[in-house]
N, C-alpha and C. Protein backbone atom coordinates (compact mmCIF):
# COMPACT_ATOMS: atom_id res chain seq x y z
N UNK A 1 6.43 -226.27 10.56
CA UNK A 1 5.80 -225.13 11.18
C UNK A 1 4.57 -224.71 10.38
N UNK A 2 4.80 -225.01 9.02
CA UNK A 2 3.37 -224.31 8.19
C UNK A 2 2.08 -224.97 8.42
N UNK A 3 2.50 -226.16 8.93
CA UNK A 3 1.22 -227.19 9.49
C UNK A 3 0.35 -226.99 10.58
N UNK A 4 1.40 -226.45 11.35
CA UNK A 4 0.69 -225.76 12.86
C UNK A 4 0.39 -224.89 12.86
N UNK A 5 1.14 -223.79 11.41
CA UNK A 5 0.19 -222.40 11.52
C UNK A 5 -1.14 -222.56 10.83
N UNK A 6 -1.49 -223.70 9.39
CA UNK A 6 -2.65 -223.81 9.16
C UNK A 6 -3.61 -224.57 10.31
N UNK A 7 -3.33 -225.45 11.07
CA UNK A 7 -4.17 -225.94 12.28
C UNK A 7 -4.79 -224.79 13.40
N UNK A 8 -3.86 -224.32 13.37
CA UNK A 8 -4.48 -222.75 14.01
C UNK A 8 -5.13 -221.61 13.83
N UNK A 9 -5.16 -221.82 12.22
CA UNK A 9 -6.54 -220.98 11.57
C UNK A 9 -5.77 -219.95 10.48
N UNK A 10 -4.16 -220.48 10.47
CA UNK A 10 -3.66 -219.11 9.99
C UNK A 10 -3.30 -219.39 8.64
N UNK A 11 -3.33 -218.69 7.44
CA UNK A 11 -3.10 -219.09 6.47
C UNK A 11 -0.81 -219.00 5.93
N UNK A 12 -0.43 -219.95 5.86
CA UNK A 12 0.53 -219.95 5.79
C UNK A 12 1.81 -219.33 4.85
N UNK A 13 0.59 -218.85 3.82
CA UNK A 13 1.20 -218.01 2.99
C UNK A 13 1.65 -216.50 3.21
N UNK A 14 0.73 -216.01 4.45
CA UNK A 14 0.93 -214.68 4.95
C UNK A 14 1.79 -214.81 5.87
N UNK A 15 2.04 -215.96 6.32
CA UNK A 15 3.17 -215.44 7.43
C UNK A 15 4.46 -215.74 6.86
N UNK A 16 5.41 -214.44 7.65
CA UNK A 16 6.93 -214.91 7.17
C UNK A 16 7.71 -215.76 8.04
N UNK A 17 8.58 -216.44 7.41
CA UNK A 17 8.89 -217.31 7.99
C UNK A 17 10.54 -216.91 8.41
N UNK A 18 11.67 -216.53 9.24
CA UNK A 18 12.52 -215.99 9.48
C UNK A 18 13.49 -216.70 10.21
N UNK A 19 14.43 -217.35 9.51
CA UNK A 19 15.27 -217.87 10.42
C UNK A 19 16.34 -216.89 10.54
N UNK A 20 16.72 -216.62 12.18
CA UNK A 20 17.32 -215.67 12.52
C UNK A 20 18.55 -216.11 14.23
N UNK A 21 19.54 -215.79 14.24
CA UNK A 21 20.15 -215.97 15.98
C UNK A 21 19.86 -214.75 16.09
N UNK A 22 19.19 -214.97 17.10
CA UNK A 22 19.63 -214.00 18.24
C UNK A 22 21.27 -213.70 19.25
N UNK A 23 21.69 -214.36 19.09
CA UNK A 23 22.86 -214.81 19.65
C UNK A 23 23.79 -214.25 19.00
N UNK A 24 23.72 -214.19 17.56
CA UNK A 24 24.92 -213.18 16.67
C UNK A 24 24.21 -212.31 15.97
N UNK A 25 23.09 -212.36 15.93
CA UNK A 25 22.24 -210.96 15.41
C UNK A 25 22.08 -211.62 14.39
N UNK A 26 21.88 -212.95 13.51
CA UNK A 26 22.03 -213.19 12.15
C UNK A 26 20.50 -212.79 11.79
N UNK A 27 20.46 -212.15 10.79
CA UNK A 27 18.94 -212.13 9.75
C UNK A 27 18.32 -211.08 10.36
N UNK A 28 18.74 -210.39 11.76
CA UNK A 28 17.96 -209.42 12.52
C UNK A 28 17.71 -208.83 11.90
N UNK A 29 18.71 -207.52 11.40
CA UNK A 29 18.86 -206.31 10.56
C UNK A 29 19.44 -206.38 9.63
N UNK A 30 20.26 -207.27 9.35
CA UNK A 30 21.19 -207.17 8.07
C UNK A 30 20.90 -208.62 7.54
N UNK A 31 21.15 -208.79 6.19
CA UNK A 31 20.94 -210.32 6.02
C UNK A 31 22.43 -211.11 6.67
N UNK A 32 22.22 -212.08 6.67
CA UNK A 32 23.41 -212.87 6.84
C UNK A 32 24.03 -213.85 6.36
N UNK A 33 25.52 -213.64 5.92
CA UNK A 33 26.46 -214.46 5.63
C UNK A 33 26.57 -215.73 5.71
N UNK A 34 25.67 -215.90 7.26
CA UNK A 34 25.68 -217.46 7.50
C UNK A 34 24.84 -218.14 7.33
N UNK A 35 23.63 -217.56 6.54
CA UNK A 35 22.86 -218.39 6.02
C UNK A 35 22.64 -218.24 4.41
N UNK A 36 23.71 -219.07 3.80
CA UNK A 36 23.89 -218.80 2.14
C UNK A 36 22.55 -219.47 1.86
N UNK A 37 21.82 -220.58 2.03
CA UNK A 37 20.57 -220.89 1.58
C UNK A 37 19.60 -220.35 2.39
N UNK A 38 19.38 -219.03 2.90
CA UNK A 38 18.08 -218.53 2.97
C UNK A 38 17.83 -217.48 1.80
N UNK A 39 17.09 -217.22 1.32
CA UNK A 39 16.94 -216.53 -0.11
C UNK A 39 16.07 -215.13 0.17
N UNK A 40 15.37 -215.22 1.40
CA UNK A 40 14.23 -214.83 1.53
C UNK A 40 12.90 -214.79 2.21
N UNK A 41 12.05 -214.06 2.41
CA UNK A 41 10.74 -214.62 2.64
C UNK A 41 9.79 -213.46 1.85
N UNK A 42 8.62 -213.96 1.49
CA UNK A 42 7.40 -213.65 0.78
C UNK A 42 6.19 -214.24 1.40
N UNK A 43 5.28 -212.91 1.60
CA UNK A 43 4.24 -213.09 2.07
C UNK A 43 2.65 -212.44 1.01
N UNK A 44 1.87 -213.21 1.07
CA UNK A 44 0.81 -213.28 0.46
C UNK A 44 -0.56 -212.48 0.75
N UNK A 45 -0.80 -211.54 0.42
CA UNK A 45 -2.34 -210.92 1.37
C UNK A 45 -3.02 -210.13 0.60
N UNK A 46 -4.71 -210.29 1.20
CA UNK A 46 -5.38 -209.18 -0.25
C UNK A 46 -4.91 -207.65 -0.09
N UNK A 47 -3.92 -207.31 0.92
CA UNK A 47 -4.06 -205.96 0.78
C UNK A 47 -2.51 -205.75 0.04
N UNK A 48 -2.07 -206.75 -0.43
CA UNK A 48 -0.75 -206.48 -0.96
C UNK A 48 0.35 -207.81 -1.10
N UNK A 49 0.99 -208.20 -1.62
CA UNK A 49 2.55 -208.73 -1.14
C UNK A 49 3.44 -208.18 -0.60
N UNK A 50 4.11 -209.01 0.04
CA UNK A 50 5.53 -207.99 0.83
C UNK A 50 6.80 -209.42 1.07
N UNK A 51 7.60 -208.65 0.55
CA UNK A 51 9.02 -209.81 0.63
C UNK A 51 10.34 -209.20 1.43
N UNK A 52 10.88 -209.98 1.80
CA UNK A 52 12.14 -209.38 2.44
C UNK A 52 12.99 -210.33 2.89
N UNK A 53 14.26 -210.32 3.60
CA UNK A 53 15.54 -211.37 4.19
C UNK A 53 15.62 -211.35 5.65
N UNK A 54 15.07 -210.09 6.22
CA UNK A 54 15.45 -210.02 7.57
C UNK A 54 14.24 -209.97 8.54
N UNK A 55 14.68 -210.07 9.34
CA UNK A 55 13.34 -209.82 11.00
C UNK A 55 12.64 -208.80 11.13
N UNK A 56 13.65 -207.21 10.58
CA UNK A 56 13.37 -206.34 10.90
C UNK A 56 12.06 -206.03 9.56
N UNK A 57 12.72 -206.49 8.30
CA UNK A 57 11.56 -206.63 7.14
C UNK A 57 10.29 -207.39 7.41
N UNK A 58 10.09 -208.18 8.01
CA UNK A 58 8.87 -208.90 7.90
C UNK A 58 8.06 -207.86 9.34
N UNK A 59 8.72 -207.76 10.33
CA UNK A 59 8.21 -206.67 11.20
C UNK A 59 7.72 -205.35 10.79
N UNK A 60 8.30 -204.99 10.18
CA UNK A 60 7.66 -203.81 9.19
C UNK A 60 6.63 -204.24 8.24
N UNK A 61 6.59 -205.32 8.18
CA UNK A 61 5.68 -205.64 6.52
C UNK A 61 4.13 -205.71 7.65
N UNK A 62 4.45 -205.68 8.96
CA UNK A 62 3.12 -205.93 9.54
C UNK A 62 2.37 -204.89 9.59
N UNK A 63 1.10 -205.20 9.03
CA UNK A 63 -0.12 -204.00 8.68
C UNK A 63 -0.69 -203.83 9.94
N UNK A 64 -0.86 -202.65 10.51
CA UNK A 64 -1.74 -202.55 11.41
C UNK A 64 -3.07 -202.89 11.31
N UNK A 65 -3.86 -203.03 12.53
CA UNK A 65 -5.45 -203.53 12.50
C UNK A 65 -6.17 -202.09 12.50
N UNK A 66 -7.44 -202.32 11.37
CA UNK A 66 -7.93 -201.23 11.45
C UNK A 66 -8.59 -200.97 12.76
N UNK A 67 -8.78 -199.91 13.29
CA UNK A 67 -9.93 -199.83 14.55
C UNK A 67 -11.69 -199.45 13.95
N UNK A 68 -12.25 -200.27 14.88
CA UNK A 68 -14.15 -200.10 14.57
C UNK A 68 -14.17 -198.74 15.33
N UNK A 69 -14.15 -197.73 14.33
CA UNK A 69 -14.41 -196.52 15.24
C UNK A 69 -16.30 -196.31 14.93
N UNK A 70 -16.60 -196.78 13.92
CA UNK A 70 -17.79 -196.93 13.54
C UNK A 70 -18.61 -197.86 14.49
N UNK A 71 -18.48 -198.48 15.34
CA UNK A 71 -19.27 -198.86 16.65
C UNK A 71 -19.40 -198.24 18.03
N UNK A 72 -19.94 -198.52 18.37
CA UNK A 72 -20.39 -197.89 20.08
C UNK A 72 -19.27 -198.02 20.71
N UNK A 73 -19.22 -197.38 21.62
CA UNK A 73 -18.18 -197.23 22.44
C UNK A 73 -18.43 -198.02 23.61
N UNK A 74 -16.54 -198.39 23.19
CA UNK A 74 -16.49 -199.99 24.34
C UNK A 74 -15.33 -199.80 25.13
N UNK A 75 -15.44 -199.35 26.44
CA UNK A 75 -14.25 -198.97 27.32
C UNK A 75 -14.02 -199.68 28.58
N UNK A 76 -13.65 -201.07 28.19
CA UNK A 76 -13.36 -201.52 29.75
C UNK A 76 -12.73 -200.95 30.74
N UNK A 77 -13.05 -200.69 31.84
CA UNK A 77 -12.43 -200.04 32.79
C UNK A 77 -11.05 -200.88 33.71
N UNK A 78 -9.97 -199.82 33.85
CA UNK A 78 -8.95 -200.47 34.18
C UNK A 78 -8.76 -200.28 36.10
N UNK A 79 -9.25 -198.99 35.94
CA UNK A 79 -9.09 -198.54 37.32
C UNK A 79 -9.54 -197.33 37.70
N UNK A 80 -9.82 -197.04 38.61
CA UNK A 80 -10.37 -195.04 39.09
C UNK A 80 -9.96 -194.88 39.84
N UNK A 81 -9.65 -193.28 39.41
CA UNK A 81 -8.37 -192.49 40.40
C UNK A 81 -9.52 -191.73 40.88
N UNK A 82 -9.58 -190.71 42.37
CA UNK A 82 -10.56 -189.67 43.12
C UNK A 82 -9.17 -188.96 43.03
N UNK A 83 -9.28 -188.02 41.75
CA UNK A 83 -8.45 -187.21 42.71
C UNK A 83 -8.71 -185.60 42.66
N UNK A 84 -8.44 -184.93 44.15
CA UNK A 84 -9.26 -184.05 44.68
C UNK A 84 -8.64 -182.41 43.64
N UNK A 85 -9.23 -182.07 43.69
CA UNK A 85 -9.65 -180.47 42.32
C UNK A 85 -9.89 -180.72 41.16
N UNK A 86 -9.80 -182.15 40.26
CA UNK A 86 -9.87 -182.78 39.07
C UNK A 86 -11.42 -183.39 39.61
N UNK A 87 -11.79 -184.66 40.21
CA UNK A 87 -12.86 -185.37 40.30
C UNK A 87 -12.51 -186.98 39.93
N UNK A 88 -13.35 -187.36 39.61
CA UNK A 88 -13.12 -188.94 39.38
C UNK A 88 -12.56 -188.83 37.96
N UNK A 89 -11.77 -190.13 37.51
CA UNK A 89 -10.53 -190.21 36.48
C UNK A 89 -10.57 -191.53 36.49
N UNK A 90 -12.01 -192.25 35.47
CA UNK A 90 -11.71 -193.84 34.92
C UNK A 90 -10.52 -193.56 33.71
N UNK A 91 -9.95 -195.19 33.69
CA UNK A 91 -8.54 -195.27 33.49
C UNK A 91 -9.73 -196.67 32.67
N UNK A 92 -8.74 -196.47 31.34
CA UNK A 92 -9.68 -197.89 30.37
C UNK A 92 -8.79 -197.92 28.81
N UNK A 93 -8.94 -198.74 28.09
CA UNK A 93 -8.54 -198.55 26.40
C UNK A 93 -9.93 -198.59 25.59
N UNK A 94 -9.83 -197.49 25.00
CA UNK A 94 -10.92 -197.61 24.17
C UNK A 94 -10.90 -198.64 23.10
N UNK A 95 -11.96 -199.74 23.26
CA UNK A 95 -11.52 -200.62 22.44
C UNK A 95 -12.48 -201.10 21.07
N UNK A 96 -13.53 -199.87 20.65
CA UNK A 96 -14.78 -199.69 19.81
C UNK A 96 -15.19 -198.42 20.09
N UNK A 97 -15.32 -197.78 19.05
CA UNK A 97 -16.18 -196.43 18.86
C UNK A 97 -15.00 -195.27 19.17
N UNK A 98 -15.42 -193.89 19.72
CA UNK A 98 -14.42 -193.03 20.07
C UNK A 98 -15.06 -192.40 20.96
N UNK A 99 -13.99 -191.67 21.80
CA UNK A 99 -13.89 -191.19 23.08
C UNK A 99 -13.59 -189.43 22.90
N UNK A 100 -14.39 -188.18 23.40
CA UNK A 100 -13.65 -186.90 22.96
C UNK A 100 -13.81 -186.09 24.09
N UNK A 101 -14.06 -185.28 24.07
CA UNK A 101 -14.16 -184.35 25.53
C UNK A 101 -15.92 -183.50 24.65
N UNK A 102 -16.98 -183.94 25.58
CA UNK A 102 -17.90 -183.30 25.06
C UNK A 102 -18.60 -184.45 24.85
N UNK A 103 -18.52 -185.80 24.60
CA UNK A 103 -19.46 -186.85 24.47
C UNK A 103 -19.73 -187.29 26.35
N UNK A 104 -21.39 -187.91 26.15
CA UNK A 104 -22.00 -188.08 26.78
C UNK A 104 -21.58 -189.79 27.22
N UNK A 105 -21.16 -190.23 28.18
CA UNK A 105 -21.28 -191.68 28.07
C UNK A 105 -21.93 -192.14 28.72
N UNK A 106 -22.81 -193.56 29.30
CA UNK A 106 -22.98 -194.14 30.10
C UNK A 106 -22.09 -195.26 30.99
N UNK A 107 -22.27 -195.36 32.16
CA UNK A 107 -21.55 -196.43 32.42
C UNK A 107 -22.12 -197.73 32.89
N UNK A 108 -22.28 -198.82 32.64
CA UNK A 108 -23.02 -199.91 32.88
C UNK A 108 -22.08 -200.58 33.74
N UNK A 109 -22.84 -201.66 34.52
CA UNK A 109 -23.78 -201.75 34.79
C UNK A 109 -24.89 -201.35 35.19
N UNK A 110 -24.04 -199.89 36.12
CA UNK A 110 -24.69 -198.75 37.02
C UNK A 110 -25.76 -197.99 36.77
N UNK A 111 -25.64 -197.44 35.39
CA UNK A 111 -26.44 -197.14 34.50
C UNK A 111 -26.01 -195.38 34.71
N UNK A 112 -24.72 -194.72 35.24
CA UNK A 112 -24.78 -193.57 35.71
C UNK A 112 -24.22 -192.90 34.36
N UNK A 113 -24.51 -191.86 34.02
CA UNK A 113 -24.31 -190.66 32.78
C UNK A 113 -23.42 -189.77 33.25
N UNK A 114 -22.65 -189.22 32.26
CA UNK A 114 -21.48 -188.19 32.69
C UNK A 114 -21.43 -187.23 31.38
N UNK A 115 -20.80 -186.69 31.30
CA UNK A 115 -19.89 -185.95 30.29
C UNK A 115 -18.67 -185.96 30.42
N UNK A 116 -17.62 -186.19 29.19
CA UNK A 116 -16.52 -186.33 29.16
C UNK A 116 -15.93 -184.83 28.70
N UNK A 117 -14.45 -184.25 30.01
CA UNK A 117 -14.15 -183.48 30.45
C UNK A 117 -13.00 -183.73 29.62
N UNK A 118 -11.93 -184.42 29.82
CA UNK A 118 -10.56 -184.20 28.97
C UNK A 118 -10.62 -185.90 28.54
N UNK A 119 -9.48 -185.82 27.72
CA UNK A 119 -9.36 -187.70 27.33
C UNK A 119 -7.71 -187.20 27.25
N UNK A 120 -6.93 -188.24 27.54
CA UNK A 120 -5.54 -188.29 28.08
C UNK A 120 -5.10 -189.57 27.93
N UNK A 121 -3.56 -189.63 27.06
CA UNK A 121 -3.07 -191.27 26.86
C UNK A 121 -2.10 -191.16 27.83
């Protein structure tokens, strides 16, 4: 497996490697009995090491991605609601920059300008 994760760009030292059933829960949450030669896993990264035995440890050891809030704002649109005493309601993930009630956006292609009224997850 470490072969295919370096062919894929990934460095093999950061990922953990977890042998686990699903089937009896082995390694999920608790370590397990039935695997006397697993010892472990250890993972490698500049923002730290992190080691552990189970599924639920290496799932936790995962760092979130920072967000570019420091770029322009990038909101693909998912869908628009009309709905009547509110007004129009694009539906999107902000996926660069930030979104507040009081910023000005454009929308492209269209090129039409708005002001943003509420923001809602």
């Amino acid at each position: 497996v470490s072969s295919y994760i370096k062919k894929i760009g990934y460095n093999p030292a950061a990922v953990a490697f977890v042998p686990i059933s699903g089937w009896h829960g082995d390694n999920m949450l608790e370590p397990s009995s039935n695997m006397p030669w697993f010892k472990g896993w250890k993972i490698e990264r500049k923002e730290g090491n992190a080691e552990g035995k189970t599924l639920i440890d290496a799932l936790d050891a995962i760092l979130p991605p920072s967000r570019p809030t420091e770029k322009p704002l990038r909101l693909p649109l998912q869908d628009v609601y009309k709905i009547g005493g509110i007004g129009t309601v694009p539906v999107g993930r902000v996926e660069t920059g930030v979104l507040k009630p009081g910023c000005v956006v454009v929308f492209a292609p269209a090129n039409i300008t708005t002001e943003v009224k509420s923001v809602e997850m």
